[in-house]
N, C-alpha and C. Protein backbone atom coordinates (compact mmCIF):
# COMPACT_ATOMS: atom_id res chain seq x y z
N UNK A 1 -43.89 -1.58 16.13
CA UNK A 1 -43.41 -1.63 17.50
C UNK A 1 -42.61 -2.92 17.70
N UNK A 2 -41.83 -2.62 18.89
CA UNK A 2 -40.89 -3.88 19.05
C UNK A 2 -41.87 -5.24 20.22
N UNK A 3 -41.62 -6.24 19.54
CA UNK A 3 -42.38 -7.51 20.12
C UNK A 3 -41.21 -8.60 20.66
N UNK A 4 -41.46 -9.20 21.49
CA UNK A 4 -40.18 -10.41 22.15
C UNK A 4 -39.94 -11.46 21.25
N UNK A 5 -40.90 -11.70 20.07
CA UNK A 5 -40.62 -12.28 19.07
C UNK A 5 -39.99 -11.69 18.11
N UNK A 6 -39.09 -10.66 18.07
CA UNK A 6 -38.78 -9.80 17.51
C UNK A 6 -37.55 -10.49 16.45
N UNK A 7 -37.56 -10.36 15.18
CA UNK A 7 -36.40 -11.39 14.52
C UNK A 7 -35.02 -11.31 14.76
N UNK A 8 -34.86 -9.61 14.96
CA UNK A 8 -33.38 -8.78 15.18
C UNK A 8 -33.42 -8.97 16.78
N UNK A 9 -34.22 -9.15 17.54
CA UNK A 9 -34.28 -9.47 19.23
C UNK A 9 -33.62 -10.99 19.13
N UNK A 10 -34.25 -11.74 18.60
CA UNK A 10 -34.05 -13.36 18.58
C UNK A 10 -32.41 -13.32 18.22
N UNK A 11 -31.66 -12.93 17.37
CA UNK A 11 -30.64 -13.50 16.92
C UNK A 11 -29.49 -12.29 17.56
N UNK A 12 -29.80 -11.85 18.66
CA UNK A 12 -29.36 -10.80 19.29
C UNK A 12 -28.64 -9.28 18.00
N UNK A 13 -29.67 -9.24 17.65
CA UNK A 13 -28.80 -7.91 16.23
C UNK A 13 -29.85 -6.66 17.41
N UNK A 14 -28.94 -6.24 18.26
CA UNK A 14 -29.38 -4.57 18.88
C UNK A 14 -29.26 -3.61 18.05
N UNK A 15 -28.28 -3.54 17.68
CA UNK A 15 -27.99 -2.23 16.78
C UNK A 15 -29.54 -1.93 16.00
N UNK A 16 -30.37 -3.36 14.97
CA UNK A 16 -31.02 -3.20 14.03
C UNK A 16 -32.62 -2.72 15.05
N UNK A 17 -32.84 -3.87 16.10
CA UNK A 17 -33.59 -3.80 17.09
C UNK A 17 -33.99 -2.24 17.41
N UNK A 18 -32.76 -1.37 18.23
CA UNK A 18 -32.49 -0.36 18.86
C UNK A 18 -32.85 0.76 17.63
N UNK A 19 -32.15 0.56 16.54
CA UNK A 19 -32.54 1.67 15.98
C UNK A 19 -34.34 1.86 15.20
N UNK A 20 -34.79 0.78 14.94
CA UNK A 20 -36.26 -0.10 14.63
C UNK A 20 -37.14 0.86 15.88
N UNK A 21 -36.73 0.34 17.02
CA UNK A 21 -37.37 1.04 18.42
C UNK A 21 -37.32 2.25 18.22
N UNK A 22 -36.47 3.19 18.14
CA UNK A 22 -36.37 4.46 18.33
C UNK A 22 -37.26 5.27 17.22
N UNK A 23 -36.54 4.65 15.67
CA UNK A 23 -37.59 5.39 14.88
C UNK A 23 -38.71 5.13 15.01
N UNK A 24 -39.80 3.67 15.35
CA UNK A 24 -40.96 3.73 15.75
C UNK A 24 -40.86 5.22 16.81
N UNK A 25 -40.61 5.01 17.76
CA UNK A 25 -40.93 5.67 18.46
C UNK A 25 -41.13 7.10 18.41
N UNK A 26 -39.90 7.76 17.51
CA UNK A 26 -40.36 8.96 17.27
C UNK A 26 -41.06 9.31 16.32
N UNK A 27 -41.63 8.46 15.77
CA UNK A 27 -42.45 8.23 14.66
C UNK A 27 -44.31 8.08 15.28
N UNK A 28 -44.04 7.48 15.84
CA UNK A 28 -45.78 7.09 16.83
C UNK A 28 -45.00 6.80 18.12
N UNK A 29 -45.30 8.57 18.98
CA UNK A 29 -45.02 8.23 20.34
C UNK A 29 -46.12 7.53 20.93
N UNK A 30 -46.46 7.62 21.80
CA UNK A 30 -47.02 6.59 22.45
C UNK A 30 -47.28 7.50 23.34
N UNK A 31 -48.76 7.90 23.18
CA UNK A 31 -49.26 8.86 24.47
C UNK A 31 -50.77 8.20 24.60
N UNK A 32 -50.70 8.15 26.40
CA UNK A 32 -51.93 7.58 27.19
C UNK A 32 -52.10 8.93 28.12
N UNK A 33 -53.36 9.45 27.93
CA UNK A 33 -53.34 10.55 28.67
C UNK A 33 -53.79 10.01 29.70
N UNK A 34 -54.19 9.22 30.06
CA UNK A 34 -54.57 8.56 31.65
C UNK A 34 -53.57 8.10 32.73
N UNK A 35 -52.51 7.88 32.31
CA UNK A 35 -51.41 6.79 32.82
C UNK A 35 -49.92 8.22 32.51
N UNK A 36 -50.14 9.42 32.37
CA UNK A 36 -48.90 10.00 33.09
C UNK A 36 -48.68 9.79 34.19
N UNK A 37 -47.62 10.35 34.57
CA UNK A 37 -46.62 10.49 35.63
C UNK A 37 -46.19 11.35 35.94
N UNK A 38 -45.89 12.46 36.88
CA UNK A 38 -44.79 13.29 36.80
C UNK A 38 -43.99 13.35 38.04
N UNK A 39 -42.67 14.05 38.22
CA UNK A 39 -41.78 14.06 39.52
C UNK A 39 -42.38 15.34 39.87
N UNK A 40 -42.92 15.59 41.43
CA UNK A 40 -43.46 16.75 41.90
C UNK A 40 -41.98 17.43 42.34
N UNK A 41 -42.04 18.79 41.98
CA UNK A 41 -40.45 19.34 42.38
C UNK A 41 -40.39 19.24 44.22
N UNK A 42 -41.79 19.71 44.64
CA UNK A 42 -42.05 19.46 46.25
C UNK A 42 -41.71 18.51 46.88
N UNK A 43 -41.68 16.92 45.80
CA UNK A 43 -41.73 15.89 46.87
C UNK A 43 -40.06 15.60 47.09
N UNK A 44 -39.75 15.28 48.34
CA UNK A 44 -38.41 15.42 48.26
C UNK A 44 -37.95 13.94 48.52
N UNK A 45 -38.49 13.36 48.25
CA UNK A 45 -38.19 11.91 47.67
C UNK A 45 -38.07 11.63 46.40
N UNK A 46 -38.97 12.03 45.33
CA UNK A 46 -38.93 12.20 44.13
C UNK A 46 -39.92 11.03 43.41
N UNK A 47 -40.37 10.82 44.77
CA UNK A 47 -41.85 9.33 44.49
C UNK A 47 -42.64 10.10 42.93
N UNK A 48 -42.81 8.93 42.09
CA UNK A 48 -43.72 9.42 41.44
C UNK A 48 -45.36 10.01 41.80
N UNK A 49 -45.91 10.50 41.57
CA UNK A 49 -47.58 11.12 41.46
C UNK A 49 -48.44 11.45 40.40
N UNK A 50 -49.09 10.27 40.14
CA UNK A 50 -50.64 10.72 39.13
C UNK A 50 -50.68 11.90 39.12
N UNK A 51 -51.02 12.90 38.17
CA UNK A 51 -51.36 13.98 37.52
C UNK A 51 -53.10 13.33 37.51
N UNK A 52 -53.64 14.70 37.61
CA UNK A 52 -55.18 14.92 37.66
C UNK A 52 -55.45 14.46 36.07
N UNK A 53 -56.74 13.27 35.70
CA UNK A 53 -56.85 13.32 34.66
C UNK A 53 -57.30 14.64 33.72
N UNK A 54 -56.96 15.17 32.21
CA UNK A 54 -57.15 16.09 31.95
C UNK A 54 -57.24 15.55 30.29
N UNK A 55 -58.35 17.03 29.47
CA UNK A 55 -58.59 16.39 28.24
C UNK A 55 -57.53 16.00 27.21
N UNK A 56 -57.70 15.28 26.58
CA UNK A 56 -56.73 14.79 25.57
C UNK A 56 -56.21 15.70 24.74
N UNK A 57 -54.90 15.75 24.35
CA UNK A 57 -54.32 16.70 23.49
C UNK A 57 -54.63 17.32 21.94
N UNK A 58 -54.61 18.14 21.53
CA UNK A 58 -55.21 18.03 19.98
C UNK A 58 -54.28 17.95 19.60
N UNK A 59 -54.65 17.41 17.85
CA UNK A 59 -53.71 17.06 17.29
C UNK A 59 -52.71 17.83 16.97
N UNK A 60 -52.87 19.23 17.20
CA UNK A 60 -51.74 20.56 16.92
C UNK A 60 -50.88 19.99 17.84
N UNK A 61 -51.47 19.84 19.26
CA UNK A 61 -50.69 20.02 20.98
C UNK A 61 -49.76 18.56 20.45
N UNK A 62 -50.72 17.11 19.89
CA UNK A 62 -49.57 16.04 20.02
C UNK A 62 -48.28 15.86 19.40
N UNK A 63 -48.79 16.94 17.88
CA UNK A 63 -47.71 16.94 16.73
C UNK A 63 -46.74 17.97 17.53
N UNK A 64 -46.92 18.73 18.15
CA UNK A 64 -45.92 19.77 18.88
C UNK A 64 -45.41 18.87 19.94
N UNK A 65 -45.56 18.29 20.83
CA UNK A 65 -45.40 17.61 21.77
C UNK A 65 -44.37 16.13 21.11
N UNK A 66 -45.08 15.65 20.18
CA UNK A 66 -43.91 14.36 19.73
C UNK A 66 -43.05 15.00 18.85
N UNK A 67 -42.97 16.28 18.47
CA UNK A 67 -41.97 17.31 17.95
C UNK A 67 -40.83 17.59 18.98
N UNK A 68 -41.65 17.97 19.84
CA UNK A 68 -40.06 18.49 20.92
C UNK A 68 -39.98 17.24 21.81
N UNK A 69 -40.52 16.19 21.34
CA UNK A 69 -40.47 14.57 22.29
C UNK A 69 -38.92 14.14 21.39
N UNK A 70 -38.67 14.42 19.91
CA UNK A 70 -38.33 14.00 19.14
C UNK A 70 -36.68 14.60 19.29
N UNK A 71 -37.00 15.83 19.63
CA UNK A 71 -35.81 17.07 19.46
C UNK A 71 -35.00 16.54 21.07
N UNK A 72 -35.85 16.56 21.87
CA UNK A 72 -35.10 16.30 23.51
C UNK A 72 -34.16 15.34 23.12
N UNK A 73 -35.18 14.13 22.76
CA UNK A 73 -34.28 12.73 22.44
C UNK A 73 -32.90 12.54 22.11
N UNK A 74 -33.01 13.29 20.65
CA UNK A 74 -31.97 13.77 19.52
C UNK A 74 -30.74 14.56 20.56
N UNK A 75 -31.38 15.21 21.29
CA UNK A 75 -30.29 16.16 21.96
C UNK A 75 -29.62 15.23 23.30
N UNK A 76 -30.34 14.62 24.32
CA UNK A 76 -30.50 13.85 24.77
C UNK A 76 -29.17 12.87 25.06
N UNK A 77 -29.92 11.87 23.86
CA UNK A 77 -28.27 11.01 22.98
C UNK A 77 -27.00 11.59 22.70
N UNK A 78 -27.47 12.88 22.12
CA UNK A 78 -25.68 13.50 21.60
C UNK A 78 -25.43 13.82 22.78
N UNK A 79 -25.68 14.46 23.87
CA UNK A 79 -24.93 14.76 25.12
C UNK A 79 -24.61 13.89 25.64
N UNK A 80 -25.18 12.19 25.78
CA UNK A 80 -25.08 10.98 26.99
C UNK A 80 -23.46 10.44 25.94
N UNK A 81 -23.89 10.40 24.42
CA UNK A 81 -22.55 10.00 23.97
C UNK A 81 -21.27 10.74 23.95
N UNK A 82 -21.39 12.14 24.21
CA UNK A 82 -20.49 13.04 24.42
C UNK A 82 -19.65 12.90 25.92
N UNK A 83 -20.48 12.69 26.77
CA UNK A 83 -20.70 12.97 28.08
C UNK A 83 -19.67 11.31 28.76
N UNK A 84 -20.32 10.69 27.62
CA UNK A 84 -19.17 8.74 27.58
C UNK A 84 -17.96 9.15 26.87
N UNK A 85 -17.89 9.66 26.22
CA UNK A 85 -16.46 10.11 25.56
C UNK A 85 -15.74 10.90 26.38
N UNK A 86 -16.30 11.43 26.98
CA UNK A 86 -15.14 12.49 28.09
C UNK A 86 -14.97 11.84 29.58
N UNK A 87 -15.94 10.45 29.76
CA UNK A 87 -15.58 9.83 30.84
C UNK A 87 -14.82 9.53 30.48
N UNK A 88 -14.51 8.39 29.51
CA UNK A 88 -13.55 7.60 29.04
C UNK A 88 -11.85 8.05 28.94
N UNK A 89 -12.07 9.48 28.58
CA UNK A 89 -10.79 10.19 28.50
C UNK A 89 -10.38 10.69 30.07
N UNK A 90 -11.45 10.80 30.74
CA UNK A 90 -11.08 11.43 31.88
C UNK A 90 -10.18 9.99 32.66
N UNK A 91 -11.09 9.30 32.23
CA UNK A 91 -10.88 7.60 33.33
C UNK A 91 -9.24 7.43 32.66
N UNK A 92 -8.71 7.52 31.79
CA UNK A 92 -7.43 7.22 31.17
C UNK A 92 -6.39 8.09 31.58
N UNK A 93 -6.78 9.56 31.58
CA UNK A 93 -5.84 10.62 32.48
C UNK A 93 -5.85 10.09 33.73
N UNK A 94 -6.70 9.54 34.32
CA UNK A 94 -6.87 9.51 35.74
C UNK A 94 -6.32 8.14 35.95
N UNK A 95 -5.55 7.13 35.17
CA UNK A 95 -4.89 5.95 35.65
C UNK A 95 -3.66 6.16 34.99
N UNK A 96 -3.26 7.15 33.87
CA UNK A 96 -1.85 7.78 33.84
C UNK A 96 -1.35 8.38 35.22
N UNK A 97 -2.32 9.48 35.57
CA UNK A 97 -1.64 10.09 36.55
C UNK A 97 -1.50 9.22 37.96
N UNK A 98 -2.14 8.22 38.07
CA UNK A 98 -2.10 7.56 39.48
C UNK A 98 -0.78 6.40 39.08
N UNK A 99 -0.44 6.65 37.75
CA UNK A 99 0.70 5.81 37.37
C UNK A 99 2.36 6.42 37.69
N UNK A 100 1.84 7.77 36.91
CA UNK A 100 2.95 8.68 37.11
C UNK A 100 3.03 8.95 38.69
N UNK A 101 2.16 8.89 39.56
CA UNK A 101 2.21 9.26 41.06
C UNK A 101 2.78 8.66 41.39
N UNK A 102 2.36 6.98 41.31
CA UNK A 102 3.16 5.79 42.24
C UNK A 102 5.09 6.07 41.52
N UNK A 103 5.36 6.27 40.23
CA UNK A 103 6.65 6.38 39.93
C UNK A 103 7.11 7.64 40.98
N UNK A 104 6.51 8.90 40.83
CA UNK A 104 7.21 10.27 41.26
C UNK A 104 7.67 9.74 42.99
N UNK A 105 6.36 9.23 43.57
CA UNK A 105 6.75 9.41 44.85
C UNK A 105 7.86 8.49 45.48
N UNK A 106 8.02 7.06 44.37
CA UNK A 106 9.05 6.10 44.59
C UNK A 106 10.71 6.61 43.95
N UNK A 107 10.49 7.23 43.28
CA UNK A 107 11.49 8.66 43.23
C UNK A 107 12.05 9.07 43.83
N UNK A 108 11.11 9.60 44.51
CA UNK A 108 11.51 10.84 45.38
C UNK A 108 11.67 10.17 47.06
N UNK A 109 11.36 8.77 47.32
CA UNK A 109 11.57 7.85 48.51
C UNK A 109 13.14 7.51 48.39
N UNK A 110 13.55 7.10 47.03
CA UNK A 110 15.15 6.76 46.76
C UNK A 110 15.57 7.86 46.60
N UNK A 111 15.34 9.02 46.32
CA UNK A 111 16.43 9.78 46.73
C UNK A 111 16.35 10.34 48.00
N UNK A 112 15.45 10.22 49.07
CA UNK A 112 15.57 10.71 50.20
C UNK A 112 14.75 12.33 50.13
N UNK A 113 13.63 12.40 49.25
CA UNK A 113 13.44 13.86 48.87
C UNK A 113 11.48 13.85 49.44
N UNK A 114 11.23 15.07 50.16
CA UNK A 114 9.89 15.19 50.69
C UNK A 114 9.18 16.09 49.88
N UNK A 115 9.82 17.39 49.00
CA UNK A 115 9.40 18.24 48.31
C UNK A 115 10.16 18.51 47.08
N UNK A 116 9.42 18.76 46.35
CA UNK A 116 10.17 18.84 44.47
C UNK A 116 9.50 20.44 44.51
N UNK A 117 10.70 21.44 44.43
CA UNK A 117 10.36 22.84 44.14
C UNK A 117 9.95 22.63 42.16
N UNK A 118 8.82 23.33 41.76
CA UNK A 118 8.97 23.61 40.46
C UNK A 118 8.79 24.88 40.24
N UNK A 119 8.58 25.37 38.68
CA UNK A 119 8.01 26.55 38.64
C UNK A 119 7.25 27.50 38.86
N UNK A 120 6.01 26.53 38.93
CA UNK A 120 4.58 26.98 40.08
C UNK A 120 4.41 26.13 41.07
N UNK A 121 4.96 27.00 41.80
CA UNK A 121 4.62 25.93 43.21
C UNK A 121 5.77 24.88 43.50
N UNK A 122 5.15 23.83 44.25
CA UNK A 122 5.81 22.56 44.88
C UNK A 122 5.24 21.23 44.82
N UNK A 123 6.09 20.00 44.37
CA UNK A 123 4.55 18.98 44.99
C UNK A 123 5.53 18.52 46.16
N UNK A 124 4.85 17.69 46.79
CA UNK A 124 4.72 16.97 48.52
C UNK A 124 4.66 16.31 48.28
N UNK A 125 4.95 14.95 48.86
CA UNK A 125 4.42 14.05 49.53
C UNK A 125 3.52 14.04 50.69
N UNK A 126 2.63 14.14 50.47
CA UNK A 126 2.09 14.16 52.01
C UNK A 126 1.59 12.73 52.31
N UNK A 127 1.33 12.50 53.53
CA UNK A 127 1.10 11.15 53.86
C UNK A 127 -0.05 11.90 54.75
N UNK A 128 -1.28 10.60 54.90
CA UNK A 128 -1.95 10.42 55.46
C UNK A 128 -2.79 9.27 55.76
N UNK A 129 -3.46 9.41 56.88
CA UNK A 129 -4.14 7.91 57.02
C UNK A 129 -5.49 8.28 56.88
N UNK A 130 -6.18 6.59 56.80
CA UNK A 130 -7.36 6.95 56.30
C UNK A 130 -8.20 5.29 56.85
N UNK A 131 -9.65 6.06 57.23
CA UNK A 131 -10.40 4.74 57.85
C UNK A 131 -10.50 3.65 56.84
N UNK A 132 -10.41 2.53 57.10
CA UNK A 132 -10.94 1.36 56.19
C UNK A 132 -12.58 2.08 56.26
N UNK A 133 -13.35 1.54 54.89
CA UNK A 133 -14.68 1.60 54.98
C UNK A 133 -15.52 0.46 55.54
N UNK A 134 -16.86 0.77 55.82
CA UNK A 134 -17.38 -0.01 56.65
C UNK A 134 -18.29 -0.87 55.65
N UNK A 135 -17.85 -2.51 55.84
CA UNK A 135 -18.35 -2.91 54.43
C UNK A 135 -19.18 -3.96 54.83
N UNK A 136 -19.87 -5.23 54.79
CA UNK A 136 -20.16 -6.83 55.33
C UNK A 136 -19.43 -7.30 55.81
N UNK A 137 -17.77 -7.23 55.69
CA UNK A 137 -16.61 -8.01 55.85
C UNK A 137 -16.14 -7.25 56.68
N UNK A 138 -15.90 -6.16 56.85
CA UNK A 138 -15.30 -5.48 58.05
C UNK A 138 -16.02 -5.04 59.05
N UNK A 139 -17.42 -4.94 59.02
CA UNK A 139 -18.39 -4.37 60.39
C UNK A 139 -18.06 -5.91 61.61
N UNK A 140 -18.41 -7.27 60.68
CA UNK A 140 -17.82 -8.47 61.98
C UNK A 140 -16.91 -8.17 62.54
N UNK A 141 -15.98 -8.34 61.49
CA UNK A 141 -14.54 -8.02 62.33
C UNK A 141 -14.08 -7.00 63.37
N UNK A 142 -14.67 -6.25 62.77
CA UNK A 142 -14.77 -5.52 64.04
C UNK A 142 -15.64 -5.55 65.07
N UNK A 143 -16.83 -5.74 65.16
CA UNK A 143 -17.19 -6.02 66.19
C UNK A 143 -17.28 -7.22 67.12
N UNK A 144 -16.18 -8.30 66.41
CA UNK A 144 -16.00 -9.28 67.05
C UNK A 144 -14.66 -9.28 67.88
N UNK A 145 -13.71 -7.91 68.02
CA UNK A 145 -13.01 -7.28 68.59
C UNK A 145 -13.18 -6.94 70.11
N UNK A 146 -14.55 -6.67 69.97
CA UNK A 146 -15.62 -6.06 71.08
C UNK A 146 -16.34 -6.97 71.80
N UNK A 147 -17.16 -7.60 71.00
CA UNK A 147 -18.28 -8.76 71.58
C UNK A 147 -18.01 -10.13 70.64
N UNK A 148 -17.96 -10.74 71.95
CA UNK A 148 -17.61 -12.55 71.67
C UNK A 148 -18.68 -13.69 70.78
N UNK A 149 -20.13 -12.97 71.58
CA UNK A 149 -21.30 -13.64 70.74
C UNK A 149 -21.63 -13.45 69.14
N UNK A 150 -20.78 -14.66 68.50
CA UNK A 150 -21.23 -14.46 66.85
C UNK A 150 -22.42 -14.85 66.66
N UNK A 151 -23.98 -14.77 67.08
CA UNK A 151 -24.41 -15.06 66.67
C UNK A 151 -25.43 -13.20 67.05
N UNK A 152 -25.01 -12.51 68.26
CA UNK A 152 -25.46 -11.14 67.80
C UNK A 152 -24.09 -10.11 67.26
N UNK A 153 -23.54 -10.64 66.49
CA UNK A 153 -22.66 -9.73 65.63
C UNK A 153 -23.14 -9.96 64.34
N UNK A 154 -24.05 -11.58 64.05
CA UNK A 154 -24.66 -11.50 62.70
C UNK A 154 -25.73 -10.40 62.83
N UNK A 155 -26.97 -10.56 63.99
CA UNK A 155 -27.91 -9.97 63.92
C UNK A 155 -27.65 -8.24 63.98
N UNK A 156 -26.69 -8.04 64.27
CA UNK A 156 -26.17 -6.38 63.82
C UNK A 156 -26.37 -6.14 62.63
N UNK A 157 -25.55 -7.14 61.65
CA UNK A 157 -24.89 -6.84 60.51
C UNK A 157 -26.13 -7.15 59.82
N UNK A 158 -26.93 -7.75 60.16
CA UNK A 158 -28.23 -7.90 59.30
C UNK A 158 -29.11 -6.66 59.40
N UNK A 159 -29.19 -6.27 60.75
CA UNK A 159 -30.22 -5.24 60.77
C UNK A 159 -29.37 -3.72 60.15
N UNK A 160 -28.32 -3.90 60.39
CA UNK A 160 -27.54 -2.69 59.93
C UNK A 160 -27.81 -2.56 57.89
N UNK A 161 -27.50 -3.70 57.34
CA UNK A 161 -28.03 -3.80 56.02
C UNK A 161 -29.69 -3.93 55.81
N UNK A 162 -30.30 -4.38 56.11
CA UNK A 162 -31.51 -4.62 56.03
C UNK A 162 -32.38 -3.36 56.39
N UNK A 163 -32.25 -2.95 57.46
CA UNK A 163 -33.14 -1.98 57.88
C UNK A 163 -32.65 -0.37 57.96
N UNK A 164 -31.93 0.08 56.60
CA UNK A 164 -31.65 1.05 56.26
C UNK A 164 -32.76 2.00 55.10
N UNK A 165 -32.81 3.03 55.74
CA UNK A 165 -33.79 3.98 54.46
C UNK A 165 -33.70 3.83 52.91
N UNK A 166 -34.38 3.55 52.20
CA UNK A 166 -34.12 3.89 50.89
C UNK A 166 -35.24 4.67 50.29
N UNK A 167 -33.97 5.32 49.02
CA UNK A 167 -34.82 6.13 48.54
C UNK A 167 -34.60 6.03 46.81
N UNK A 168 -35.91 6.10 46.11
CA UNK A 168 -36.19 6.01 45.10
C UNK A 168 -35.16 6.79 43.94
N UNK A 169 -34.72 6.71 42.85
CA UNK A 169 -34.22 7.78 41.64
C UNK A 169 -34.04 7.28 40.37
N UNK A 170 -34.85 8.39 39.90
CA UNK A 170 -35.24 8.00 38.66
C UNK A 170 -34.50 8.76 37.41
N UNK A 171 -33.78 7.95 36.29
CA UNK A 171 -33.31 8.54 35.64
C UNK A 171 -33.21 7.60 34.37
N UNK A 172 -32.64 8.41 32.79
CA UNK A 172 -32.68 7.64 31.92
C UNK A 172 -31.38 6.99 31.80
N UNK A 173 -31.72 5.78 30.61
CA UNK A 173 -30.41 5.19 30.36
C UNK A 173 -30.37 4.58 29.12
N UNK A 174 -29.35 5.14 28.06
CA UNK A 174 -29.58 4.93 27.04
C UNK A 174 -28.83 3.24 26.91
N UNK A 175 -29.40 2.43 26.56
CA UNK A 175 -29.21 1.21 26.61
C UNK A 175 -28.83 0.89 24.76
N UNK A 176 -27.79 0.36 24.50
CA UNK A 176 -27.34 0.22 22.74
C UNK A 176 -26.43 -1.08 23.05
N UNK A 177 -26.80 -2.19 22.20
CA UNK A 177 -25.94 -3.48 22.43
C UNK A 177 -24.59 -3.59 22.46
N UNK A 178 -24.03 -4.60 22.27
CA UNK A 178 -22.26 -4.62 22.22
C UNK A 178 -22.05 -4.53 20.80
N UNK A 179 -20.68 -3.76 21.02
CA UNK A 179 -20.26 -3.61 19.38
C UNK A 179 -21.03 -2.73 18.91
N UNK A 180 -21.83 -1.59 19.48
CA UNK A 180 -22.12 -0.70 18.48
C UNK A 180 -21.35 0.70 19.35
């Protein structure tokens, strides 16, 4: 198992660390039948809830269990790295085309043109407006538009951040150092 004295921890080597961790792990999972957890599909917060204690697994149930503990994982990873590879491509189409946009529409401003007929269809220009968002920096300002007293335009902006609902979510994250 991995320890904070760890030699590949100390001299920052993740790659050796990370992969050390994992095969432990699917190697000797690590089951406490006292200390599950599960997400109730009912609760609509998604708070965790103790499970009723119940007898310990046999060794058929654990070897099946750190079997498909092993297989999720495996599957798991290849989708989260798949799933980063098609952000990445998406994120690159998506700052071509906001590249090619700003050219087309400065284009189409010098020549005096609102619509480009093509083969399918048309593109536009369309224009529209749109609210600033409401952020720390812009809720003052604006409400110091309104009301003169800065010292209850702080206490807005405090209770407006401060005393908002939150809610819990739980999810994985495959964590792998730099450079790998």
């Amino acid at each position: 198992m991995i320890h904070p004295d760890d030699s590949a921890s100390q001299i920052g080597n993740f790659r050796e660390r990370n992969e050390r961790y994992s095969r432990d792990l699917l190697m000797n999972p690590i089951v406490e039948p006292d200390s599950r957890s599960v997400i109730d599909p009912h609760d609509e917060n998604g708070s965790f809830i103790e499970e009723a204690p119940h007898e310990p697994l046999s060794r058929e149930e654990e070897v099946a269990t750190a079997n498909r503990l092993r297989e999720s994982v495996k599957e798991y990873i290849s989708i989260n790295e798949k799933s980063s590879k098609l952000v990445k491509a998406l994120s690159e189409l998506r700052k071509r085309k906001s590249t090619l946009q700003s050219a087309i529409i400065g284009d189409m401003r010098s020549l005096s043109v609102e619509n480009l007929a093509l083969n399918r269809g048309k593109l536009v220009a369309k224009r529209s407006m749109t609210k600033v968002g409401l952020t720390k920096s812009t809720i003052p300002a604006i409400l110091s538009r309104h009301f003169a007293d800065d010292e209850l335009i702080q206490k807005i902006v405090t209770v407006l951040y401060e005393d908002r609902d939150r809610t819990e979510k739980v999810e994985l994250k495959h964590l792998v150092g730099k450079g790998e």
